[in-house]
PDB file of N, CA and C in Angstrom:
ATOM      1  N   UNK A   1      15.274  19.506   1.706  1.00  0.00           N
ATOM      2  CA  UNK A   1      16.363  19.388   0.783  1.00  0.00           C
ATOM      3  C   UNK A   1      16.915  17.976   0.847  1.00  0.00           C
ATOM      4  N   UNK A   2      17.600  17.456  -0.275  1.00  0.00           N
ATOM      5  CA  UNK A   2      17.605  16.221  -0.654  1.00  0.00           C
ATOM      6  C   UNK A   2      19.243  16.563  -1.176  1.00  0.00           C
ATOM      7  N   UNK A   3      20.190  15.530  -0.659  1.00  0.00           N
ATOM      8  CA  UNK A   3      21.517  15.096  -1.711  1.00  0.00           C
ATOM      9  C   UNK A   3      21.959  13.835  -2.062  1.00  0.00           C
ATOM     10  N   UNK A   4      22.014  13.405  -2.769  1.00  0.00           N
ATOM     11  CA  UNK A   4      22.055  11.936  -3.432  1.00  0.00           C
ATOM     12  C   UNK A   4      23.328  12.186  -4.335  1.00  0.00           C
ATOM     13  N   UNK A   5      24.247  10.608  -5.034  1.00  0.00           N
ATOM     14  CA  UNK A   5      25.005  10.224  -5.684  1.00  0.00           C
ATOM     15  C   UNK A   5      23.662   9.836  -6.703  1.00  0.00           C
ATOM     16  N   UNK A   6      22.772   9.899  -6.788  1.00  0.00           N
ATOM     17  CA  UNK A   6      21.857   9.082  -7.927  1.00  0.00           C
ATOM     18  C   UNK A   6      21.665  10.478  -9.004  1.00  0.00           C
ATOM     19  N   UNK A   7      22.002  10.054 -10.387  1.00  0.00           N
ATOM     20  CA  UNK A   7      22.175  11.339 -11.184  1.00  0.00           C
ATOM     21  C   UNK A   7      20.497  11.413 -11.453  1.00  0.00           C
ATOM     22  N   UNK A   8      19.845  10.423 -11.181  1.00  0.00           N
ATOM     23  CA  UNK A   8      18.526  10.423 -11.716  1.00  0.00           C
ATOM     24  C   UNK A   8      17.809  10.514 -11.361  1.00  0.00           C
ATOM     25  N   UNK A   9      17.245  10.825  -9.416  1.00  0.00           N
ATOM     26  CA  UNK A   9      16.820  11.242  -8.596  1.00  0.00           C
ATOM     27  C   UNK A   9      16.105  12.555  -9.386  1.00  0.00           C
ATOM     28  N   UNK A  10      15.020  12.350  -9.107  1.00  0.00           N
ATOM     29  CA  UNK A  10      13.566  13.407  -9.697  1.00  0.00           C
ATOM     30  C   UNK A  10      12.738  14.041  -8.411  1.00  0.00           C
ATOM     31  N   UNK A  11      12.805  14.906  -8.647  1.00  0.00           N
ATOM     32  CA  UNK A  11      11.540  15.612  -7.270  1.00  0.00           C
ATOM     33  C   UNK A  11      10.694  14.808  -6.692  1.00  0.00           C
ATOM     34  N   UNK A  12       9.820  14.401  -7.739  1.00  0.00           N
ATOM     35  CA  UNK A  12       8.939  13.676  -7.106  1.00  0.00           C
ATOM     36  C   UNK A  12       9.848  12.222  -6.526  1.00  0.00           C
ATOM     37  N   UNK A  13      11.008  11.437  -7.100  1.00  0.00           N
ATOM     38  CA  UNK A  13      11.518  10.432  -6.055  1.00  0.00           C
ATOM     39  C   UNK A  13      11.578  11.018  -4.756  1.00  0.00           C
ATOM     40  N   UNK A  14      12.406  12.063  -4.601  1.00  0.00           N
ATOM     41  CA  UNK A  14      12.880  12.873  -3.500  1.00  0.00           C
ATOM     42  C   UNK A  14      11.354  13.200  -2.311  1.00  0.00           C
ATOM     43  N   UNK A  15      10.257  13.465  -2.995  1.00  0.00           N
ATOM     44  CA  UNK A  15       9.091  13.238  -2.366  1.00  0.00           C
ATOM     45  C   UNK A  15       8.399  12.211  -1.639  1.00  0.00           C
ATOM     46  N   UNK A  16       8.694  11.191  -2.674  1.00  0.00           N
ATOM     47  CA  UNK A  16       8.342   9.705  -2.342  1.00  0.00           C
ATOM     48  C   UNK A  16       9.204   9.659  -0.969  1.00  0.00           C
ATOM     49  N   UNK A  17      10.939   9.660  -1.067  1.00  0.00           N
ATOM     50  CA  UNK A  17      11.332   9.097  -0.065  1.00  0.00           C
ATOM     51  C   UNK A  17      11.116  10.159   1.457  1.00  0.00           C
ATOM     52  N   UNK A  18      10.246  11.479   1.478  1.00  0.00           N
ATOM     53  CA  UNK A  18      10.416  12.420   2.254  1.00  0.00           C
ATOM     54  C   UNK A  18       8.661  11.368   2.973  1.00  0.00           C
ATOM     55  N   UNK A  19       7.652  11.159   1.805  1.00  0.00           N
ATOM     56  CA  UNK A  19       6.614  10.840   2.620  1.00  0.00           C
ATOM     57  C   UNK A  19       6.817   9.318   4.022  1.00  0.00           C
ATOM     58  N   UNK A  20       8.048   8.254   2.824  1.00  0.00           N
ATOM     59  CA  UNK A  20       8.204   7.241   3.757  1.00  0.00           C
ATOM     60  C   UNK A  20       9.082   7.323   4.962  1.00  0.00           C
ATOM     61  N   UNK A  21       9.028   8.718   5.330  1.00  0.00           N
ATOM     62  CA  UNK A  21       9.602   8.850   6.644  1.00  0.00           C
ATOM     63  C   UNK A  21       8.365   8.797   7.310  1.00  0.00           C
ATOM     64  N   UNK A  22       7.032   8.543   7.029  1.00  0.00           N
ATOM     65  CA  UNK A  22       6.278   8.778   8.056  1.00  0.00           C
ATOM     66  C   UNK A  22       6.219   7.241   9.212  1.00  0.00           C
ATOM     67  N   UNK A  23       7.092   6.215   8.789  1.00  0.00           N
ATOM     68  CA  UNK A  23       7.014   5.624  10.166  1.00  0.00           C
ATOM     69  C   UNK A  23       8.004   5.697  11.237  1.00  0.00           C
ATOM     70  N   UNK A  24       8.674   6.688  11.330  1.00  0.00           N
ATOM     71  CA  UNK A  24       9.380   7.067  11.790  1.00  0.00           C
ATOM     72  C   UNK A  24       8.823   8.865  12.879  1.00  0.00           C
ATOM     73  N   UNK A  25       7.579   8.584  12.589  1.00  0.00           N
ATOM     74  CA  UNK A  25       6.758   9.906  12.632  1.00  0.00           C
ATOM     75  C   UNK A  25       5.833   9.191  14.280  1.00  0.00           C
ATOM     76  N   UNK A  26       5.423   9.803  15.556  1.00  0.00           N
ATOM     77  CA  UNK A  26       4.901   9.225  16.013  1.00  0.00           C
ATOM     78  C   UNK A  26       3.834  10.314  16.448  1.00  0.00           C
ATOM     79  N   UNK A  27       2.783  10.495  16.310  1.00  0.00           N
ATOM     80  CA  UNK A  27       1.572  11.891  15.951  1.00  0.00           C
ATOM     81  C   UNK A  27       1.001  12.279  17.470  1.00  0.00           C
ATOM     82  N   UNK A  28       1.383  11.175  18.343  1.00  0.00           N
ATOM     83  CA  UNK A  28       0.613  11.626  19.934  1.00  0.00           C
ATOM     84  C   UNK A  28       1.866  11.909  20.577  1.00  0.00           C
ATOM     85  N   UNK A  29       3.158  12.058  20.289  1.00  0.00           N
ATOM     86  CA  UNK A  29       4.083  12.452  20.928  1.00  0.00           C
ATOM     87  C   UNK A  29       4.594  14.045  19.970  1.00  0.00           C
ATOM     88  N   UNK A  30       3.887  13.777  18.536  1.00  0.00           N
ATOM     89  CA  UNK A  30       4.438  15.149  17.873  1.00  0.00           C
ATOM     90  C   UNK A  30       6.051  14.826  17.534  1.00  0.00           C
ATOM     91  N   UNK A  31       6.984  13.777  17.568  1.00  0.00           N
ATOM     92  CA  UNK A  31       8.051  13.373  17.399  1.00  0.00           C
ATOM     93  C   UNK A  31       8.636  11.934  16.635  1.00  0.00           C
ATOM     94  N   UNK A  32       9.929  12.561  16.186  1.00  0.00           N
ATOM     95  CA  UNK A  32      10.293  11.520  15.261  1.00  0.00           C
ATOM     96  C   UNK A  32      10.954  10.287  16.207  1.00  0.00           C
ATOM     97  N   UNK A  33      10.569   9.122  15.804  1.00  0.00           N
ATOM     98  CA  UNK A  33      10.991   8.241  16.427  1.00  0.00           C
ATOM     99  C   UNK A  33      11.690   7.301  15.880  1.00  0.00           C
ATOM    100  N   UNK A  34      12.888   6.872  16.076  1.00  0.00           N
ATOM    101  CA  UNK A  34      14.266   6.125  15.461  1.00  0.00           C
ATOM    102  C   UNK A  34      14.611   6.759  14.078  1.00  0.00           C
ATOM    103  N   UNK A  35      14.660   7.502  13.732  1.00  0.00           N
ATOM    104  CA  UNK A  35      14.771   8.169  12.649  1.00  0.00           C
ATOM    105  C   UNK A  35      14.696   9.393  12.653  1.00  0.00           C
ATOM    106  N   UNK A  36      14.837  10.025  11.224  1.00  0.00           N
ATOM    107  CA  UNK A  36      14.309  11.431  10.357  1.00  0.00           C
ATOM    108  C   UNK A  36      12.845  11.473  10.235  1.00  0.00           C
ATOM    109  N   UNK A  37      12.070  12.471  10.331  1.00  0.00           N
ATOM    110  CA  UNK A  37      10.666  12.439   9.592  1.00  0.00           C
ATOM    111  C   UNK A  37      10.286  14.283   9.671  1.00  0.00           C
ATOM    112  N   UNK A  38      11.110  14.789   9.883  1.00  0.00           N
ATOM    113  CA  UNK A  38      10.904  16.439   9.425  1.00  0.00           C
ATOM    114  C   UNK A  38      10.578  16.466   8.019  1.00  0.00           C
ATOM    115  N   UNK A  39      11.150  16.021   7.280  1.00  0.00           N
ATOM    116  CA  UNK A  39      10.738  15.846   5.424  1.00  0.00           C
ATOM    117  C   UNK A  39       8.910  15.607   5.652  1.00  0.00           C
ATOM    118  N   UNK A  40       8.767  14.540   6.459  1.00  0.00           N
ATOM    119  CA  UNK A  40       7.553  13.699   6.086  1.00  0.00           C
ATOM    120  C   UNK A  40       6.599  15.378   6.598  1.00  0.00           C
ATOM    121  N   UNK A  41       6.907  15.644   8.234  1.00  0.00           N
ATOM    122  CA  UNK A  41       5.557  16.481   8.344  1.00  0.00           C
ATOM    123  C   UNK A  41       5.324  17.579   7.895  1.00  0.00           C
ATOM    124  N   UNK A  42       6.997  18.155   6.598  1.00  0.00           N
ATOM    125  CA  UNK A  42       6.321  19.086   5.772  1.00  0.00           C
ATOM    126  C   UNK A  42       5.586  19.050   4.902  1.00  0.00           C
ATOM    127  N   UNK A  43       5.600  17.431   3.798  1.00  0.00           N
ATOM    128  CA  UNK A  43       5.074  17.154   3.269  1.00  0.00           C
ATOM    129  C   UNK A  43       3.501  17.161   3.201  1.00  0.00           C
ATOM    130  N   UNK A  44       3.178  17.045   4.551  1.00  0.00           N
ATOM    131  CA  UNK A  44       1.793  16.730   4.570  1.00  0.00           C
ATOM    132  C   UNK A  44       1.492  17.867   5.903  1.00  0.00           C
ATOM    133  N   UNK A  45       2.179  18.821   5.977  1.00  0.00           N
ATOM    134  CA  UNK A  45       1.722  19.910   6.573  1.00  0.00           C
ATOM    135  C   UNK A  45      -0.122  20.320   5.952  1.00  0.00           C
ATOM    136  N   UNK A  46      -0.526  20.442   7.036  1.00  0.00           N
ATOM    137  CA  UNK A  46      -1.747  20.431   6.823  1.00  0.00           C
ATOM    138  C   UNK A  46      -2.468  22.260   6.245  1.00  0.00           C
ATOM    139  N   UNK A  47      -1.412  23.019   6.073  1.00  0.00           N
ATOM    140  CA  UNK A  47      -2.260  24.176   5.169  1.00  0.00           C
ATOM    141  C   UNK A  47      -1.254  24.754   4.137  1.00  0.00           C
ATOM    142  N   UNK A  48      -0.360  23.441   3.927  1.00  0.00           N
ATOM    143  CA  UNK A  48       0.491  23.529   2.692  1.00  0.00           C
ATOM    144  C   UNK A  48      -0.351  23.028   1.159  1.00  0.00           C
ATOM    145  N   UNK A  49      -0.573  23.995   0.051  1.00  0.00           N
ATOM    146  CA  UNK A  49      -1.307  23.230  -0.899  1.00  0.00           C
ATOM    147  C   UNK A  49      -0.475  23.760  -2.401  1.00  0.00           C
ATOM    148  N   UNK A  50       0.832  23.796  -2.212  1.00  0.00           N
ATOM    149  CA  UNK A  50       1.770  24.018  -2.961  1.00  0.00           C
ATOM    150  C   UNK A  50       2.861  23.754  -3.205  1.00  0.00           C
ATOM    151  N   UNK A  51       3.457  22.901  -4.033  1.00  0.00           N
ATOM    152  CA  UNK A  51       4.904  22.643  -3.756  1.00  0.00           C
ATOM    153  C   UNK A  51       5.656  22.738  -4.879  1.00  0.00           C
ATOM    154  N   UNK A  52       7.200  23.206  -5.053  1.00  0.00           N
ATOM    155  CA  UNK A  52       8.167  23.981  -6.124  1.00  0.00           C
ATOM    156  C   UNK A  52       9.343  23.141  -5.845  1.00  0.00           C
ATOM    157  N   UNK A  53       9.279  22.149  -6.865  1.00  0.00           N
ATOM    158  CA  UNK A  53      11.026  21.574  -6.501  1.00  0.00           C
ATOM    159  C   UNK A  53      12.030  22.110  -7.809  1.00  0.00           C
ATOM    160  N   UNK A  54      12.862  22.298  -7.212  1.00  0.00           N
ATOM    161  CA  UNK A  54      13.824  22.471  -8.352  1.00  0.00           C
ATOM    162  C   UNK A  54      15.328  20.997  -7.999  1.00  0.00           C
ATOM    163  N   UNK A  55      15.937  21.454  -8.938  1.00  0.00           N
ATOM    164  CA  UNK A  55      17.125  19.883  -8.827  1.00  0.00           C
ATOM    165  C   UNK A  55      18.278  20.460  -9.729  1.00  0.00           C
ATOM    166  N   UNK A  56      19.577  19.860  -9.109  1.00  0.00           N
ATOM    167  CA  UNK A  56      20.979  20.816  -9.610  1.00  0.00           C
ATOM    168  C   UNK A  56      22.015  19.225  -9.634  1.00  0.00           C
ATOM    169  N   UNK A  57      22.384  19.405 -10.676  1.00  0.00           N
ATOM    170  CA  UNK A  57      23.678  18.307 -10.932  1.00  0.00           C
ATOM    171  C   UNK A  57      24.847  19.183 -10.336  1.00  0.00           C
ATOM    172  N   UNK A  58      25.461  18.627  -9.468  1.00  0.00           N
ATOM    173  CA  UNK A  58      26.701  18.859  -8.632  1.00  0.00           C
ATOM    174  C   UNK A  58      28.097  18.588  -9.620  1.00  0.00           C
ATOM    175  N   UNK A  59      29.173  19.698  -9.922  1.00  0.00           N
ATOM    176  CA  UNK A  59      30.250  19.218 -10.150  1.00  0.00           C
ATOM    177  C   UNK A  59      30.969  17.574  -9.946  1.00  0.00           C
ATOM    178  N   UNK A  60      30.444  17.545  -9.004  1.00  0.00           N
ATOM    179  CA  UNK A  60      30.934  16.153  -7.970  1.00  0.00           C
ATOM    180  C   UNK A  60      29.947  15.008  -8.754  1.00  0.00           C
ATOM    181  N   UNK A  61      29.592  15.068  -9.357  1.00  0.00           N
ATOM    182  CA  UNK A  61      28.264  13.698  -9.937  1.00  0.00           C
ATOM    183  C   UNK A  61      27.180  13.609  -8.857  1.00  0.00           C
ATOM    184  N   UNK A  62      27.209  14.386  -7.642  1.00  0.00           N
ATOM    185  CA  UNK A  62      25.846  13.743  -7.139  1.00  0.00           C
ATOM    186  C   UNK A  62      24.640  15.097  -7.237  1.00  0.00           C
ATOM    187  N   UNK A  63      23.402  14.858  -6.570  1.00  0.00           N
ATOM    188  CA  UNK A  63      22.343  15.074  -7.001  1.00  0.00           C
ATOM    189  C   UNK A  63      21.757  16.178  -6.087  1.00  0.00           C
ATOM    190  N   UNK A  64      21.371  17.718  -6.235  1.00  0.00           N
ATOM    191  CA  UNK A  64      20.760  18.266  -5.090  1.00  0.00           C
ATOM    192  C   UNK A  64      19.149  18.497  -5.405  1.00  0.00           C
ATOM    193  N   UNK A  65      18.419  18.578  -4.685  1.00  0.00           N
ATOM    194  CA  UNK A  65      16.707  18.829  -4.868  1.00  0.00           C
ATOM    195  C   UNK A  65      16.459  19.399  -3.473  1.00  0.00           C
ATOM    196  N   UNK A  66      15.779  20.900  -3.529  1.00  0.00           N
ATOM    197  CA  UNK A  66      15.032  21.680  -2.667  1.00  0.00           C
ATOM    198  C   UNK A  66      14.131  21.764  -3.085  1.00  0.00           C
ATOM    199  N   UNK A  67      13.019  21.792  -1.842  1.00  0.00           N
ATOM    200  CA  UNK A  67      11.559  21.943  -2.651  1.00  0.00           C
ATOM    201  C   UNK A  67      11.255  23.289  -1.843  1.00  0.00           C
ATOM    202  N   UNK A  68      10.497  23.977  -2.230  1.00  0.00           N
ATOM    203  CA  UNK A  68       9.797  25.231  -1.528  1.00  0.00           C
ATOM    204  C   UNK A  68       8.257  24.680  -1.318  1.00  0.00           C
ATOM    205  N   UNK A  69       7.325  24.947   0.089  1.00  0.00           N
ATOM    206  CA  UNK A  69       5.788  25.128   0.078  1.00  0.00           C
ATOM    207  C   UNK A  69       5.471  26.085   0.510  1.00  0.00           C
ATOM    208  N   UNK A  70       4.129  26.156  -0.025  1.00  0.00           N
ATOM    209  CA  UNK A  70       3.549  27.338   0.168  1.00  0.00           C
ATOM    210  C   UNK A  70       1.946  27.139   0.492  1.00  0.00           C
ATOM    211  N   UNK A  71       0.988  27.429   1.574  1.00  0.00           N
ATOM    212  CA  UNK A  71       2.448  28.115   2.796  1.00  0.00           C
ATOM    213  C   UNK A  71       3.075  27.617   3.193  1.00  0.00           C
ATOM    214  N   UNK A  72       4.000  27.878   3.758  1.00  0.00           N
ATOM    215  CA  UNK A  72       5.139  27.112   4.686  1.00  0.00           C
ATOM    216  C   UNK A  72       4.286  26.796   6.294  1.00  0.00           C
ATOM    217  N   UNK A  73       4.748  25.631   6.383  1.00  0.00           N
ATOM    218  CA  UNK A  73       4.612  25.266   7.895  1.00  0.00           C
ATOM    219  C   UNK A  73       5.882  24.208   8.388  1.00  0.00           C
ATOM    220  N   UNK A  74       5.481  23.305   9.253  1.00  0.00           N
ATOM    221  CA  UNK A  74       6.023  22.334  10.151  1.00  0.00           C
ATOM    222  C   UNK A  74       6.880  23.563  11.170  1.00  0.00           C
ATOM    223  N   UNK A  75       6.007  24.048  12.230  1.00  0.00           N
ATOM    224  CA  UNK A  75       6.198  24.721  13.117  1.00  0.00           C
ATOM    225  C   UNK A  75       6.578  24.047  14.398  1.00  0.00           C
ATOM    226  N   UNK A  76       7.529  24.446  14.946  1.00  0.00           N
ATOM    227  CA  UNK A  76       8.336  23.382  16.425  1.00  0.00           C
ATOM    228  C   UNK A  76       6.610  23.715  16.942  1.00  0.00           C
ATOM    229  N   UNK A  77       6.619  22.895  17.821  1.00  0.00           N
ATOM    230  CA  UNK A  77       5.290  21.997  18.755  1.00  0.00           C
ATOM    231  C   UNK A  77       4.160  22.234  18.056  1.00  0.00           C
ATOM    232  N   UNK A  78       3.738  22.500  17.056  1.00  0.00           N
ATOM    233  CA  UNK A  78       2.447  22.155  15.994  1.00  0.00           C
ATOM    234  C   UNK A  78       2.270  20.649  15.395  1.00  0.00           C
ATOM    235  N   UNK A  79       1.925  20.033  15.733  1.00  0.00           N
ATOM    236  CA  UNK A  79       1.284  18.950  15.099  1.00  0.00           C
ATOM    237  C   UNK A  79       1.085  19.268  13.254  1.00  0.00           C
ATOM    238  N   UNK A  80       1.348  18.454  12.191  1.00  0.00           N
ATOM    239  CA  UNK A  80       0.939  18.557  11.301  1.00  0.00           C
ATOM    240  C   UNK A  80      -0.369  18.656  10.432  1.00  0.00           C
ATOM    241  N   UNK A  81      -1.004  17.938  11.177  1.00  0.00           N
ATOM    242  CA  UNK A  81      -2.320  17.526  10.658  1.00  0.00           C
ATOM    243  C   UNK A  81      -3.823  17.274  12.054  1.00  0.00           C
TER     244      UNK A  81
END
């Protein structure tokens, strides 16, 4: 899930900025490092081959986007890929 002040924020932006968490991603420790990157290893969860975003204008002017996959993964101590 994604919340932004940007009225124009699109799923797929919200995607874009979920994949560039991956340097923040470190794959032989399985952990995020100086950062967020839970977005990133659902993204590229490795037996995810589906994804459903929807997006809601907030009373407030800013921006919400949830995505659903299917299947679902990024399981605590599973590696993504």
């Amino acid at each position: 899930m994604m919340s932004s002040f940007r009225a124009d924020l699109s799923g797929t932006d919200a995607v874009k900025m979920w994949v560039n968490e991956k340097a923040n991603y470190d794959y032989n420790s399985n952990s995020c490092v100086g950062g967020e990157c839970l977005h990133y290893t659902q993204v590229v969860w490795r037996n995810s081959v589906r994804l459903g975003c929807a997006k809601v204008r907030c009373n407030n002017g800013g921006t919400f986007i949830g995505c659903n996959y299917d299947p679902p993964g990024n399981y605590v101590g599973q590696k993504p890929y």
